[in-house]
C-alpha atoms as a PDB file:
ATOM      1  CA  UNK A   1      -1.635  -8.678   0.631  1.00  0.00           C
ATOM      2  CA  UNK A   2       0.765  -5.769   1.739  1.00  0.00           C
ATOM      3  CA  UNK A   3       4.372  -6.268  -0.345  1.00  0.00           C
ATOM      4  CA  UNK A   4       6.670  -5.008   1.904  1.00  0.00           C
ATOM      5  CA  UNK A   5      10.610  -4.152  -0.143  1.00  0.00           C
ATOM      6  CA  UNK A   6      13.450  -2.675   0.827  1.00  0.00           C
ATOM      7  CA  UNK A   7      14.816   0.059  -1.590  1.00  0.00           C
ATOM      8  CA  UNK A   8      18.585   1.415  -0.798  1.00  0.00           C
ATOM      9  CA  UNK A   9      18.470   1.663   3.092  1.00  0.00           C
ATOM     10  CA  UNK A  10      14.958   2.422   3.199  1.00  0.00           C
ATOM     11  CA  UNK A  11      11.731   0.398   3.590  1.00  0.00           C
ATOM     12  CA  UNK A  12       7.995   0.635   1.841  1.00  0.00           C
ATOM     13  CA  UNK A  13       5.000  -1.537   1.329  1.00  0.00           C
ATOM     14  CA  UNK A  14       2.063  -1.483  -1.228  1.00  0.00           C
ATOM     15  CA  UNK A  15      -1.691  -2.950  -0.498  1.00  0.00           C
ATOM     16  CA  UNK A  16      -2.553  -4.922  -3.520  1.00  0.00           C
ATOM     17  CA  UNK A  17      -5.632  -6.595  -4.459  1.00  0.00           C
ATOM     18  CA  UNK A  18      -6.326 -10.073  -4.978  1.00  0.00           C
ATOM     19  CA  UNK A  19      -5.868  -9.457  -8.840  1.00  0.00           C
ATOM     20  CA  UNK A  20      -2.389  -8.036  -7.941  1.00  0.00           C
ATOM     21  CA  UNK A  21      -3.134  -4.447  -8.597  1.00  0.00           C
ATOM     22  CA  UNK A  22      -1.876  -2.047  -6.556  1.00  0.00           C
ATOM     23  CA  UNK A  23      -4.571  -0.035  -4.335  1.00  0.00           C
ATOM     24  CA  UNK A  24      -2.379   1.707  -1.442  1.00  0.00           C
ATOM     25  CA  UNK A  25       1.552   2.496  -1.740  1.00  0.00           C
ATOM     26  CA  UNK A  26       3.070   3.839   1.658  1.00  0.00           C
ATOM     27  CA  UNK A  27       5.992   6.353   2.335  1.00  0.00           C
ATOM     28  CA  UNK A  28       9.428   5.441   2.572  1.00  0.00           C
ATOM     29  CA  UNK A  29      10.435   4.363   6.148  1.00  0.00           C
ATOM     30  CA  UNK A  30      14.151   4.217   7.681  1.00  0.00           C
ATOM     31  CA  UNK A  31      13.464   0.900   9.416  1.00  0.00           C
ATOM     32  CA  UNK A  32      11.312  -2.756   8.198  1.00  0.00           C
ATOM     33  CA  UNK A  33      10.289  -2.139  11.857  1.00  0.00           C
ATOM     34  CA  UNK A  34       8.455   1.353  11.156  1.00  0.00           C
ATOM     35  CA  UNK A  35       7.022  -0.060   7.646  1.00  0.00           C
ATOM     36  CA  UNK A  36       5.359  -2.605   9.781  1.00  0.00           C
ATOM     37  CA  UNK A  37       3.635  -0.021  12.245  1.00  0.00           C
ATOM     38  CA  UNK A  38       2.878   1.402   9.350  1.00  0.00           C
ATOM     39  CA  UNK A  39       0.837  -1.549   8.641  1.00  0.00           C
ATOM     40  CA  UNK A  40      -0.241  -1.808  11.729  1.00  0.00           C
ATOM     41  CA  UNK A  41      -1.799   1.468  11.220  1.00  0.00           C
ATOM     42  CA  UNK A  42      -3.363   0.924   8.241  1.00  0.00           C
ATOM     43  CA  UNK A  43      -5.320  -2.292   9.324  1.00  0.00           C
ATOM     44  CA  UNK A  44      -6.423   0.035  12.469  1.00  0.00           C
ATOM     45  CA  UNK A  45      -7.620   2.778  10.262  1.00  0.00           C
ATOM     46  CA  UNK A  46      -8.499   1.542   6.913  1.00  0.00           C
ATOM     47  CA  UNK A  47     -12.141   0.888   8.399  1.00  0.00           C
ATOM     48  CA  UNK A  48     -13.051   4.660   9.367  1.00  0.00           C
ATOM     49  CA  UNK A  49     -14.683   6.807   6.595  1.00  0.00           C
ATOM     50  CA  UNK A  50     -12.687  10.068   8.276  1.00  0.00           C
ATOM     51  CA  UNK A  51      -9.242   9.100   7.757  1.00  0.00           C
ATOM     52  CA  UNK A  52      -9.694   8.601   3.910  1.00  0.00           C
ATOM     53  CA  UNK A  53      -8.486  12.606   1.983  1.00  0.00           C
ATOM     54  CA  UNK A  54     -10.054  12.308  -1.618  1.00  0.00           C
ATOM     55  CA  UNK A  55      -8.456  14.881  -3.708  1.00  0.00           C
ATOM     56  CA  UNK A  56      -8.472  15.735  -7.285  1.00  0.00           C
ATOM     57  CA  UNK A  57      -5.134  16.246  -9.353  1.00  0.00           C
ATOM     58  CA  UNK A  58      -4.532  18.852 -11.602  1.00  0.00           C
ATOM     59  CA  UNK A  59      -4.877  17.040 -14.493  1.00  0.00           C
ATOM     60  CA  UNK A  60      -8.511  15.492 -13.173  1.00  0.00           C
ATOM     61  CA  UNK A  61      -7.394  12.835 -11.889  1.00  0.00           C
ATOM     62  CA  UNK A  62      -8.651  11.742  -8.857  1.00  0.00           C
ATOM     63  CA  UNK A  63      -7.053   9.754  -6.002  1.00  0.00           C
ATOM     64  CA  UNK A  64      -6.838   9.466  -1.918  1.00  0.00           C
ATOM     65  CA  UNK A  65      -4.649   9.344   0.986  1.00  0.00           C
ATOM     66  CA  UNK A  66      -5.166   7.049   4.087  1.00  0.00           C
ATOM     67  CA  UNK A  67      -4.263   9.564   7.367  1.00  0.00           C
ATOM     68  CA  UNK A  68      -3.956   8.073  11.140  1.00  0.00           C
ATOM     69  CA  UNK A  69      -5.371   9.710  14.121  1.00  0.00           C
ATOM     70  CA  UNK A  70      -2.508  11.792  14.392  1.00  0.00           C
ATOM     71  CA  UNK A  71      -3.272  13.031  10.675  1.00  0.00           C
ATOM     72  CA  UNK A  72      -0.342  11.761   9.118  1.00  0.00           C
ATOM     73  CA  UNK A  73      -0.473  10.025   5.843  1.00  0.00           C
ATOM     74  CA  UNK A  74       0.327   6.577   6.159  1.00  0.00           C
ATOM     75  CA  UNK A  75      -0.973   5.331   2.313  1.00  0.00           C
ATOM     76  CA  UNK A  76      -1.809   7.222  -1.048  1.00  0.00           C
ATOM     77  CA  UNK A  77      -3.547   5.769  -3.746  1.00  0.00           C
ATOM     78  CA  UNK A  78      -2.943   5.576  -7.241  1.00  0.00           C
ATOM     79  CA  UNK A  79      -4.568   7.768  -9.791  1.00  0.00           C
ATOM     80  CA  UNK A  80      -7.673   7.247 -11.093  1.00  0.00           C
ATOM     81  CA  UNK A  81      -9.839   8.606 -14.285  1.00  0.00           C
ATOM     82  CA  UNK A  82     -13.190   8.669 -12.768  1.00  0.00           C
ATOM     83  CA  UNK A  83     -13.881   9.465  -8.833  1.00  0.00           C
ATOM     84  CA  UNK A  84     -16.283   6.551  -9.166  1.00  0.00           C
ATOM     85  CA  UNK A  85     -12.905   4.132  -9.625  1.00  0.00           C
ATOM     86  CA  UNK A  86     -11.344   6.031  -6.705  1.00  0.00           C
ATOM     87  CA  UNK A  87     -14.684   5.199  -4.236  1.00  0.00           C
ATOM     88  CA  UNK A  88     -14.041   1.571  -5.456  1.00  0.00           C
ATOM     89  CA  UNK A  89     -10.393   1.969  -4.666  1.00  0.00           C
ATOM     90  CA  UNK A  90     -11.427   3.160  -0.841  1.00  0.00           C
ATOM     91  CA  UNK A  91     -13.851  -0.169  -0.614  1.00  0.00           C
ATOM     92  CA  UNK A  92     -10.600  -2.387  -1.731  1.00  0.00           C
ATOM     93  CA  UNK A  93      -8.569  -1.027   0.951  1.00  0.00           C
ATOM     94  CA  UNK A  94     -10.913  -1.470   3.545  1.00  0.00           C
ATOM     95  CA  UNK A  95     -12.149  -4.881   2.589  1.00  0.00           C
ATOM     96  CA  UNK A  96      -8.645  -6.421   1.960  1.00  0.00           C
ATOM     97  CA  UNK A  97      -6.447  -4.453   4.144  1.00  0.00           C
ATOM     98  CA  UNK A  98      -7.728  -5.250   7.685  1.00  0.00           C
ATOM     99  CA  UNK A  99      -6.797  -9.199   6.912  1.00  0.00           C
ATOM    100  CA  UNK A 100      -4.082  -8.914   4.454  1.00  0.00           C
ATOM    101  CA  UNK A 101      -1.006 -11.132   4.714  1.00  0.00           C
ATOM    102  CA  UNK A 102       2.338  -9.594   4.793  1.00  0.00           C
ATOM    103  CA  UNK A 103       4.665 -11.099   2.337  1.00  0.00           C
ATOM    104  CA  UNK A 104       8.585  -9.930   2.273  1.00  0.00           C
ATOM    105  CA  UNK A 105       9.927  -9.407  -1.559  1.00  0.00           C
ATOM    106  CA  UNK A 106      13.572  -8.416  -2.301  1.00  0.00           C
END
């Protein structure tokens, strides 16, 4: 499900799994409005191979960013130890994203 908040004046959403982990965070938006395209954009994307950025941290870490067509980044992942746990985290986002609820938290 994506767990859209509000922070201050600003809105973001994380993808979590079904065991409640967190697998895609967004970026801060100035409008619930714009996290929702945001959404939007995710469930449009999520499915395409080319818009996932797999990059490895200076510590060795590694982790990803979901772009749109436009390039922009519209979710990073969390970090993980072993690129083989970041591939899995790229199969969770496009299995559960494309059908995933929205649910509004405060």
């Amino acid at each position: 499900m994506f767990e859209l908040k509000k922070k201050g004046d600003q809105y973001h959403f994380n993808l979590k799994a079904s065991n409640g982990q967190v697998i895609l965070t967004s970026e801060m938006y100035n409008s619930k409005a714009s996290a929702k395209n945001g959404i939007e954009s995710i469930q449009k994307n999520c499915g395409d191979d080319a818009r996932y950025e797999k990059k490895t941290a200076k510590n060795g870490k590694f982790h990803f960013n979901l772009k749109s067509t436009n390039g922009q980044i519209i979710g990073s992942s969390q970090m993980y130890s072993a690129e083989s746990g970041m591939n899995n985290g790229i199969e969770s986002v496009k299995k559960n994203a494309p059908e995933a609820e929205v649910k509004e938290v405060e």
